[in-house]
N, C-alpha and C. Protein backbone atom coordinates (compact mmCIF):
# COMPACT_ATOMS: atom_id res chain seq x y z
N UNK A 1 -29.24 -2.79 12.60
CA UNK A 1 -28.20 -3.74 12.25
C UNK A 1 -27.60 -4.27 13.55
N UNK A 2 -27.32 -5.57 13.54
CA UNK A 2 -26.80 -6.05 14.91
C UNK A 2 -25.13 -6.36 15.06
N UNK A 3 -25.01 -6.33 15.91
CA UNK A 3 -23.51 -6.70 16.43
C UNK A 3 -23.14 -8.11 15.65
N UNK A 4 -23.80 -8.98 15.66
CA UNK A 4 -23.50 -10.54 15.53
C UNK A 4 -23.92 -10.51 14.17
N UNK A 5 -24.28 -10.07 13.29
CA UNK A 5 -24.13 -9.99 11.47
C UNK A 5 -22.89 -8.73 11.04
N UNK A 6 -22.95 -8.16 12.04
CA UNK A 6 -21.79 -6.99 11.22
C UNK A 6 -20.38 -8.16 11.77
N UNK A 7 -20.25 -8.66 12.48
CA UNK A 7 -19.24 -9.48 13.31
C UNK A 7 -19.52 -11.11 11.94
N UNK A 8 -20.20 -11.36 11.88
CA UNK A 8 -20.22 -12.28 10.24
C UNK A 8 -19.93 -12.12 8.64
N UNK A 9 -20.15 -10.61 8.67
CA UNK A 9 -20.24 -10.25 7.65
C UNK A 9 -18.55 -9.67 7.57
N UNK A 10 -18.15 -9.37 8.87
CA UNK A 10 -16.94 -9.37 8.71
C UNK A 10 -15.82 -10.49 8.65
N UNK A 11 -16.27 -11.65 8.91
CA UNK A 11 -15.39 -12.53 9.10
C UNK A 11 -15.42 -13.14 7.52
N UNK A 12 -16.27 -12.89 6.74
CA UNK A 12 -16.76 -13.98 6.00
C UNK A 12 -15.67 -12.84 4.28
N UNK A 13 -15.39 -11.66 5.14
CA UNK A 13 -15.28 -10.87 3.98
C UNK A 13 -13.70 -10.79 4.10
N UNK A 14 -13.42 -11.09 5.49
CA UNK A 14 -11.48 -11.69 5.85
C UNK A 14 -11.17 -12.87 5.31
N UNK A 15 -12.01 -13.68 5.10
CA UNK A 15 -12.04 -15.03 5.07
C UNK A 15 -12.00 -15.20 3.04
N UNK A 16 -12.00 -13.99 3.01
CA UNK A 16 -12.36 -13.96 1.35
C UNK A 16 -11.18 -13.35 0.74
N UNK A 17 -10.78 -12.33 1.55
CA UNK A 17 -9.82 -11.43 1.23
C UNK A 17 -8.40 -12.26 1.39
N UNK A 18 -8.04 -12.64 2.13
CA UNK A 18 -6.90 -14.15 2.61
C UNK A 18 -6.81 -15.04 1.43
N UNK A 19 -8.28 -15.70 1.08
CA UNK A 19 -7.53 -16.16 0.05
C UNK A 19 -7.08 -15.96 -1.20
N UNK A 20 -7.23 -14.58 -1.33
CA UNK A 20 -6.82 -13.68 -2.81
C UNK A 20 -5.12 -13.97 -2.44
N UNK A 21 -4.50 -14.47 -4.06
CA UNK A 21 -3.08 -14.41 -3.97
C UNK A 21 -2.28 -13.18 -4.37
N UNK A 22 -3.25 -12.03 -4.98
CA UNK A 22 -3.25 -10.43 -5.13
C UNK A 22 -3.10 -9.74 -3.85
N UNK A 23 -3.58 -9.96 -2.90
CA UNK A 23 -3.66 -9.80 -1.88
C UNK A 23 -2.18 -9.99 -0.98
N UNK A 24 -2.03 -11.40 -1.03
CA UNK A 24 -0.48 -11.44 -0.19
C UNK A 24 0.50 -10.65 -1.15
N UNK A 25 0.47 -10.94 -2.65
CA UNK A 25 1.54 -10.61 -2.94
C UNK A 25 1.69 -8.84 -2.61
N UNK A 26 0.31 -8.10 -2.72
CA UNK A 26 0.29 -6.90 -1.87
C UNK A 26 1.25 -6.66 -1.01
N UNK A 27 0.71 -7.37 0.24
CA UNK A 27 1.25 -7.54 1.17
C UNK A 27 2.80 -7.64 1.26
N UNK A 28 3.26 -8.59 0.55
CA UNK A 28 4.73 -8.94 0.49
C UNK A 28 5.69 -7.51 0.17
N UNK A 29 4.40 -7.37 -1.06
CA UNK A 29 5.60 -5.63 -1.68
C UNK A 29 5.56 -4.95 -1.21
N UNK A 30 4.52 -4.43 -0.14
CA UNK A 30 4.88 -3.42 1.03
C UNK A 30 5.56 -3.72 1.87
N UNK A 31 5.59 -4.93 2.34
CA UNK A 31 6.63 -5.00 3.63
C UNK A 31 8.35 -4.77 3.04
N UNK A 32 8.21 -5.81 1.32
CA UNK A 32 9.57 -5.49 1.29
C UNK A 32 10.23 -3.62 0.99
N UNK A 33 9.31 -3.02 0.27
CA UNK A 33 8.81 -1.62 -0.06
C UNK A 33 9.31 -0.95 1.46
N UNK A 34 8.41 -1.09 2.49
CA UNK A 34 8.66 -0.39 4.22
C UNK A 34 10.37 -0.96 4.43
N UNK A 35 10.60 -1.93 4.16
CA UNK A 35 11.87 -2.27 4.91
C UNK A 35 12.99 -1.57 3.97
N UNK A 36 12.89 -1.59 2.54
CA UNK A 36 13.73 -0.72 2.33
C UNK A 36 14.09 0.98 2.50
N UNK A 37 12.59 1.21 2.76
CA UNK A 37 12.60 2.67 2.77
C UNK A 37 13.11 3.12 4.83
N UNK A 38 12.80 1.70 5.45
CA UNK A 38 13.42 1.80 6.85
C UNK A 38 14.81 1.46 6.56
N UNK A 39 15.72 0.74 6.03
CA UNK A 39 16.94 0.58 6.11
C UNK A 39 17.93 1.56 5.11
N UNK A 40 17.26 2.77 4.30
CA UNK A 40 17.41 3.49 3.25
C UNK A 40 17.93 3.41 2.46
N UNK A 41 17.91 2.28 1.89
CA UNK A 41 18.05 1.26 0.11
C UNK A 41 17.20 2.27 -0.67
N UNK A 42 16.10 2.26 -0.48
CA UNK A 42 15.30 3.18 -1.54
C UNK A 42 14.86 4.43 -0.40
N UNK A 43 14.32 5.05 -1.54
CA UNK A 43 13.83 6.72 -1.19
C UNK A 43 12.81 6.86 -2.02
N UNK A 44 12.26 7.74 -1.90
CA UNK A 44 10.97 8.89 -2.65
C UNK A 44 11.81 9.89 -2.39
N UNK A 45 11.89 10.73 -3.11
CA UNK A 45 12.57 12.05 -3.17
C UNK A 45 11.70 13.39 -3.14
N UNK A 46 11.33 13.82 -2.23
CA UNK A 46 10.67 14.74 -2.03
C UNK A 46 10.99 15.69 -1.41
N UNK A 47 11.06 16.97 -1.91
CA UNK A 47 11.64 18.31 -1.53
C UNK A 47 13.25 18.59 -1.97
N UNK A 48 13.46 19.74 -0.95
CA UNK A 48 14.68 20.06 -1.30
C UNK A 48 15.59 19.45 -0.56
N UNK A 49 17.25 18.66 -0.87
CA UNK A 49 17.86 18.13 0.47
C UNK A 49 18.53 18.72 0.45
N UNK A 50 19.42 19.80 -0.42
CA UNK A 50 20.23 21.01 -0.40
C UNK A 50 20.33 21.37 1.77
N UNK A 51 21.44 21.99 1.58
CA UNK A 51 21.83 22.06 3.02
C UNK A 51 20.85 23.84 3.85
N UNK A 52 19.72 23.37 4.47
CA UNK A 52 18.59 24.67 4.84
C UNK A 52 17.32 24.09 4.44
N UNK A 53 17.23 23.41 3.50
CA UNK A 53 16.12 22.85 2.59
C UNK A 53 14.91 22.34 3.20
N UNK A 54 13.74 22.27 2.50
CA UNK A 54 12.61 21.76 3.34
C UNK A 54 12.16 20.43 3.53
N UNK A 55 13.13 19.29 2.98
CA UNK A 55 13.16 18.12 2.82
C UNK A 55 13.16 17.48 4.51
N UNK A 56 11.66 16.87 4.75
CA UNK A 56 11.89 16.02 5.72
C UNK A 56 13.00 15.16 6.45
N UNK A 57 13.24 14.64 7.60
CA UNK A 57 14.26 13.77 7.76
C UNK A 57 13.25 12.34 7.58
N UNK A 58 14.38 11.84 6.87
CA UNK A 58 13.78 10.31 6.13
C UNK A 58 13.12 9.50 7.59
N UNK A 59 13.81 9.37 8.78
CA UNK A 59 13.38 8.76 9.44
C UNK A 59 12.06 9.07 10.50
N UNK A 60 11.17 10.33 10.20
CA UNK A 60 10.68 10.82 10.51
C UNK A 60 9.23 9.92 10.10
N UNK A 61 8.41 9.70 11.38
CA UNK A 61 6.87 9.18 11.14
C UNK A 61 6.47 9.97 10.12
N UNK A 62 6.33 11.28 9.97
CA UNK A 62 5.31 12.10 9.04
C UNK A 62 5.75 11.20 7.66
N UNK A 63 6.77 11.37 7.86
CA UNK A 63 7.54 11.04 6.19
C UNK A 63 7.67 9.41 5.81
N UNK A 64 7.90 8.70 6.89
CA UNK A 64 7.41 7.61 6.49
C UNK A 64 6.40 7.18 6.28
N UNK A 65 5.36 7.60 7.00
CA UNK A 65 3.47 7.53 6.66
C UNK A 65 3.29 8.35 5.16
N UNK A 66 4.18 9.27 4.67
CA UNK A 66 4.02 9.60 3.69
C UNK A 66 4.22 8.95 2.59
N UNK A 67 5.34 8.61 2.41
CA UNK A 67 5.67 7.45 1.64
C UNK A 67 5.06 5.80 1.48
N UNK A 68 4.70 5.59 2.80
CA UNK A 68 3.85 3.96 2.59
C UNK A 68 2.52 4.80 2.02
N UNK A 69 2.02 6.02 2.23
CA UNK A 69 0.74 6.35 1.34
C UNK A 69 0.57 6.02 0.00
N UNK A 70 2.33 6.76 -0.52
CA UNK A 70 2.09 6.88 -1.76
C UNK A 70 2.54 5.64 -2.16
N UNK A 71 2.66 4.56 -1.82
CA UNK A 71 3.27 3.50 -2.17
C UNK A 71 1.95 2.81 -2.37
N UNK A 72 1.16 2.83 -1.73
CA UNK A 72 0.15 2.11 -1.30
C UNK A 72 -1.16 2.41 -2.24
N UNK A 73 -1.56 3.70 -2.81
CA UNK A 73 -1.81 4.06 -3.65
C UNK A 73 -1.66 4.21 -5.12
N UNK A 74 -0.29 3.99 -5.01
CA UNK A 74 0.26 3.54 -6.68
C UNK A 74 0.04 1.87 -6.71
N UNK A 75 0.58 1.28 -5.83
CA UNK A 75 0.44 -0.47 -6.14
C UNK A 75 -1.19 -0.49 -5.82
N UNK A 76 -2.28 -0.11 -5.60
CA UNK A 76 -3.65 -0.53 -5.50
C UNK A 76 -3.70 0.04 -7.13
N UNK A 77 -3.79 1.35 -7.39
CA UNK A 77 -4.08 1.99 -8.80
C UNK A 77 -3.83 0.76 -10.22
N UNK A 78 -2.10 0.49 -9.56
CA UNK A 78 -1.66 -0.82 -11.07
C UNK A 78 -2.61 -1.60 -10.90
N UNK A 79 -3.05 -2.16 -9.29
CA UNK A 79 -3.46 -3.67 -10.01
C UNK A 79 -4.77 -3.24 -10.41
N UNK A 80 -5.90 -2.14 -9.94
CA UNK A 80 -7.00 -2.08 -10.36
C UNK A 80 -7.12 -1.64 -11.83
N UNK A 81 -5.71 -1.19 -12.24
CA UNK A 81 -6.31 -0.71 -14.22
C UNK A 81 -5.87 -2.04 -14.48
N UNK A 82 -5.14 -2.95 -14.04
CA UNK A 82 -4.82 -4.66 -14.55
C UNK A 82 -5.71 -5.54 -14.65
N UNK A 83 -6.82 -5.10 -13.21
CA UNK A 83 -8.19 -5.73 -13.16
C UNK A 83 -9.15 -5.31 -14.39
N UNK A 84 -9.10 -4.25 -14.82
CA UNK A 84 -10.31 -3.15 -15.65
C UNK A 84 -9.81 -3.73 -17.01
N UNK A 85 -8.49 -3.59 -17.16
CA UNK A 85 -7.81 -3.90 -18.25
C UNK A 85 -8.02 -5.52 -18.91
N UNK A 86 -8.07 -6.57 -17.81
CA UNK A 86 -8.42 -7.84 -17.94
C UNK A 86 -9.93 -8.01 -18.17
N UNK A 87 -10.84 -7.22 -17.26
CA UNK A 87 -12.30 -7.80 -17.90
C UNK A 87 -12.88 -7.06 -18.68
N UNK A 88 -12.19 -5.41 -19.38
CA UNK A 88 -12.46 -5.83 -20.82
C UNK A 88 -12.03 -6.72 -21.40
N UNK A 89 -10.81 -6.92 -21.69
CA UNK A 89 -10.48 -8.14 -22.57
C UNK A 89 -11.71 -9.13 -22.60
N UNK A 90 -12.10 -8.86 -21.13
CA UNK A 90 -12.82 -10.85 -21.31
C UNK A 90 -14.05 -10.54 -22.13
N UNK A 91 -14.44 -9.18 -22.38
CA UNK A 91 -16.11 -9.25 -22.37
C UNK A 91 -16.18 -9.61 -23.97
């Protein structure tokens, strides 16, 4: 396999992905999703926050990479049973 088809095959598959409007709106709900969970409007609640407790500090990389995971994984999951869900309908 060569450099200059994997380098096409990638452009052609960005070039595809961009114009999905599933895609930005993705996009949009994570950023607005990250900015609240950076300005701490929202939370995931995980562990104990009791005073000793094993509850991460919110502003902590681990815990924020934790949270855009699970964020990121639940909004792919909806839209793919929305996708599954739509082309049964169609068949």
């Amino acid at each position: 396999m060569s450099l200059a088809r994997t380098g096409t095959i990638f452009v052609q598959e960005l070039d595809h992905t961009f114009k999905r409007p599933l895609f930005w709106f993705l996009v949009a709900l994570l950023a607005l999703m990250a900015w609240g969970l950076s300005t701490g409007d929202m939370q995931i609640q995980s562990g104990d926050s009791s005073v000793g407790g094993t509850k991460a500090w919110i502003t902590s990389e681990f815990s924020f990479a934790f949270a855009v995971a699970i964020l990121v994984s639940i909004l792919s999951s909806f839209f793919a049973s929305i996708a599954t869900v739509a082309a049964l309908a169609a068949t």
